[in-house]
Protein backbone atom coordinates (compact mmCIF):
# COMPACT_ATOMS: atom_id res chain seq x y z
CA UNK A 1 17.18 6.59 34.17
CA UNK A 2 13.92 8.47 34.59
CA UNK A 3 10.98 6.52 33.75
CA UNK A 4 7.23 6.95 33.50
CA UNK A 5 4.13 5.69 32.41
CA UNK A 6 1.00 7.04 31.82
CA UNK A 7 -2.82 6.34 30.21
CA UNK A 8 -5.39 8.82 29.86
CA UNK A 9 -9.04 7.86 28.52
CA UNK A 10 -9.26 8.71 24.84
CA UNK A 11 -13.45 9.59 24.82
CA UNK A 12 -15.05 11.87 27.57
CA UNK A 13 -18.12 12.49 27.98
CA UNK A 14 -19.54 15.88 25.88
CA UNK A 15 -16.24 15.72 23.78
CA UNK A 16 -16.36 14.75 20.08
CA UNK A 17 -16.02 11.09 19.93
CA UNK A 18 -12.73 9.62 18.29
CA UNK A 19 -11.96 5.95 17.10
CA UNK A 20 -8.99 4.11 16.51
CA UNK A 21 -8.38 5.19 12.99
CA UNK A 22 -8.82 9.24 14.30
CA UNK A 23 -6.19 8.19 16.91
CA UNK A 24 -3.81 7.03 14.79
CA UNK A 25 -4.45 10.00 12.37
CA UNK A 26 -3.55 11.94 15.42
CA UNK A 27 -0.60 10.79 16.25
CA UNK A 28 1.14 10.67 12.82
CA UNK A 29 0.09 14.42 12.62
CA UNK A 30 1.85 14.97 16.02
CA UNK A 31 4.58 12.86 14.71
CA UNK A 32 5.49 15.44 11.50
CA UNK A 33 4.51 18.63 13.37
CA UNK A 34 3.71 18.87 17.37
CA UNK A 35 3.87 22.04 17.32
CA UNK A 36 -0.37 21.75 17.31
CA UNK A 37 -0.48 19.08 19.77
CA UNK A 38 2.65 19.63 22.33
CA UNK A 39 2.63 23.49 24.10
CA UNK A 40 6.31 23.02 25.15
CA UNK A 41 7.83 22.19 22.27
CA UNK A 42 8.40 25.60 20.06
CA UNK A 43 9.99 23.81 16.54
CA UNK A 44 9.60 20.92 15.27
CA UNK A 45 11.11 20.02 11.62
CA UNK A 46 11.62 16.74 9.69
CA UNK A 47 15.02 16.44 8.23
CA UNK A 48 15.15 13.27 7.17
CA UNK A 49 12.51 10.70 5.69
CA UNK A 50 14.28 6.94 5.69
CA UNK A 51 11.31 5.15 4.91
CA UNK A 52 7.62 5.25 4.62
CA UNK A 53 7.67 4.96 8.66
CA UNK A 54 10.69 5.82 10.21
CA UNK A 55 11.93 9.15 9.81
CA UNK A 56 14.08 12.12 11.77
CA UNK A 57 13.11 15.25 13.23
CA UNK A 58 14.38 18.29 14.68
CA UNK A 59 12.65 19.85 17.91
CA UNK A 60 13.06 22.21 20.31
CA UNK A 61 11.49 21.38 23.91
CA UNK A 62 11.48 23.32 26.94
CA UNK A 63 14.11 25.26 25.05
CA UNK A 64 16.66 22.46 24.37
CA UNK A 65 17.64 20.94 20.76
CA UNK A 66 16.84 17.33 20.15
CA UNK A 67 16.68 14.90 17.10
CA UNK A 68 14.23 12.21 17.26
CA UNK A 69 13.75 9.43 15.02
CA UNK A 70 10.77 8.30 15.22
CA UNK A 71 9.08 4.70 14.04
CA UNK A 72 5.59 4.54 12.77
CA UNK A 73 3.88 1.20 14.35
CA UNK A 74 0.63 1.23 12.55
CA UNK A 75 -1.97 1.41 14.15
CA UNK A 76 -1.28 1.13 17.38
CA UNK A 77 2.43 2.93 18.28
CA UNK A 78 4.73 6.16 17.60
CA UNK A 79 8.11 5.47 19.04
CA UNK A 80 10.22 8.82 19.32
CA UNK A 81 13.96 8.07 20.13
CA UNK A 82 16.37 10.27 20.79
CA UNK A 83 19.26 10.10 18.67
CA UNK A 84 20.64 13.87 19.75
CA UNK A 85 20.05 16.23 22.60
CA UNK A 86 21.27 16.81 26.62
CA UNK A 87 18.58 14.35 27.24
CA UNK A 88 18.25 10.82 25.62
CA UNK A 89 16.49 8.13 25.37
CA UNK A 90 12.67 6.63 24.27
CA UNK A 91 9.20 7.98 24.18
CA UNK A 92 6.22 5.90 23.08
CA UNK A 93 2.55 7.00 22.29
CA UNK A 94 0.68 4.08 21.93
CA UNK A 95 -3.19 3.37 21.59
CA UNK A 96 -4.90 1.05 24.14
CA UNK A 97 -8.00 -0.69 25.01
CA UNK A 98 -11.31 -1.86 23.08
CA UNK A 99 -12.47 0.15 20.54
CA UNK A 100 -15.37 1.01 23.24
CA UNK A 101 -13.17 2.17 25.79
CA UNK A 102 -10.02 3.58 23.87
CA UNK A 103 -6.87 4.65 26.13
CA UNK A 104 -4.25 6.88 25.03
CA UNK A 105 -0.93 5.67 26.96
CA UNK A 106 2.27 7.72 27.12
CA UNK A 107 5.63 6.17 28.38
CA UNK A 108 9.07 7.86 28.41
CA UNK A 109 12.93 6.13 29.36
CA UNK A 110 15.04 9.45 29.80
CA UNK A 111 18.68 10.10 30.53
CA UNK A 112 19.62 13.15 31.34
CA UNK A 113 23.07 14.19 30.79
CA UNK A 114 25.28 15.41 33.55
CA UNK A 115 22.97 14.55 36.15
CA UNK A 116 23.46 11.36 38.41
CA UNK A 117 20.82 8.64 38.11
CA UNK A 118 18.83 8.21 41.18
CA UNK A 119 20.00 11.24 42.51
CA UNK A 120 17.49 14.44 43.46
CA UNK A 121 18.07 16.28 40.38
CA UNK A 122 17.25 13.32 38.05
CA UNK A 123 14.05 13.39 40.36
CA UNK A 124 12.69 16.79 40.00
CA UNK A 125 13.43 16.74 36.36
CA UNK A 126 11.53 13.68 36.42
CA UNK A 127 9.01 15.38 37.99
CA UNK A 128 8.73 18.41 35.85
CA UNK A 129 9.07 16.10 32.29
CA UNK A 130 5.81 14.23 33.60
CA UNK A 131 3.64 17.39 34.40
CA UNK A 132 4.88 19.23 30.88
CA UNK A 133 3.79 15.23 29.01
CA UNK A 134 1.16 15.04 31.14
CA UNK A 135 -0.14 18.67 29.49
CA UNK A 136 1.20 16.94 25.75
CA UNK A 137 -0.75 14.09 26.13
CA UNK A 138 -3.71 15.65 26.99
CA UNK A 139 -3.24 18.55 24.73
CA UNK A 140 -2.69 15.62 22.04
CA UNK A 141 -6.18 14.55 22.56
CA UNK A 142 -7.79 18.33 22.53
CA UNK A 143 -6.26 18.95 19.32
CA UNK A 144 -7.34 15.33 18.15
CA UNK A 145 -11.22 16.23 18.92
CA UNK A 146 -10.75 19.27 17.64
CA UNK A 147 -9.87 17.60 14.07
CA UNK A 148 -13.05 15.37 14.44
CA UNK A 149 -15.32 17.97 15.16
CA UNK A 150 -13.96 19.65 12.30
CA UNK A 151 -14.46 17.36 10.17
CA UNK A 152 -18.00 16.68 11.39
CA UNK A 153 -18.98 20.23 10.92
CA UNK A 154 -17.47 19.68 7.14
CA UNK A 155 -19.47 16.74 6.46
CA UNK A 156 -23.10 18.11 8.07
């Protein structure tokens, strides 16, 4: 099982500032469409809505099918799961810290299929997954500033 964990700072400096509520907003966004916030992924569709927070999705990352479901933990977490796809297993977006020093935190529990745990080739896919979330996460964020100063330059 391939697992990693991972928090970048929400705010930098000369970046429009988000809060907890613009985080969240984020991430439900990114949860019904990455296709804005994840440059890997090339499709993303809901199929399925089960309830107001849990619902199913189609995607297509690195150019493999998967079907997430993914859980809506307001206002902190965005669980995807992976109920479908060569590689399974749990992805979490969550929001961290004090509303002064906000953290976005990424974590994913992977199985690949076909390849032997603990062996090399679980460990340079390992490797690769973290660089292309590493790039999600942070494009995540872009795309969440982005939205704020947007809707600053609405509101001016």
């Amino acid at each position: 099982m391939i697992y990693v964990s991972h928090q970048l700072p929400v705010n930098t400096p000369d970046e429009p500032r988000l809060d907890r509520a613009a985080v969240w907003d984020g991430l439900v966004l990114k949860a019904n469409n990455a296709l804005p916030f994840v440059p890997s992924m090339t499709y993303c569709e809901v199929i399925a809505r089960h309830n107001d927070s849990v619902f199913d999705r189609d995607i297509d990352f690195r150019g493999q099918r998967f079907t997430e479901r993914i859980t809506l933990e307001e206002p902190h977490r965005v669980v995807f799961t992976r109920i479908a796809g060569p590689v399974l297993g749990t992805i979490a977006n969550e929001i961290e810290g004090p509303d002064h020093d906000l953290r976005l935190r990424f974590s994913f529990a992977l199985v690949v299929a076909g390849v032997e745990g603990g062996s090399a080739g679980e460990q340079e896919y390992a490797d690769s997954m973290t660089g292309d979330y590493l790039k999600a996460v942070e494009a995540t964020l872009n795309a969440m500033r982005r939205l704020a100063a947007e809707k600053q330059a609405m509101t001016a």
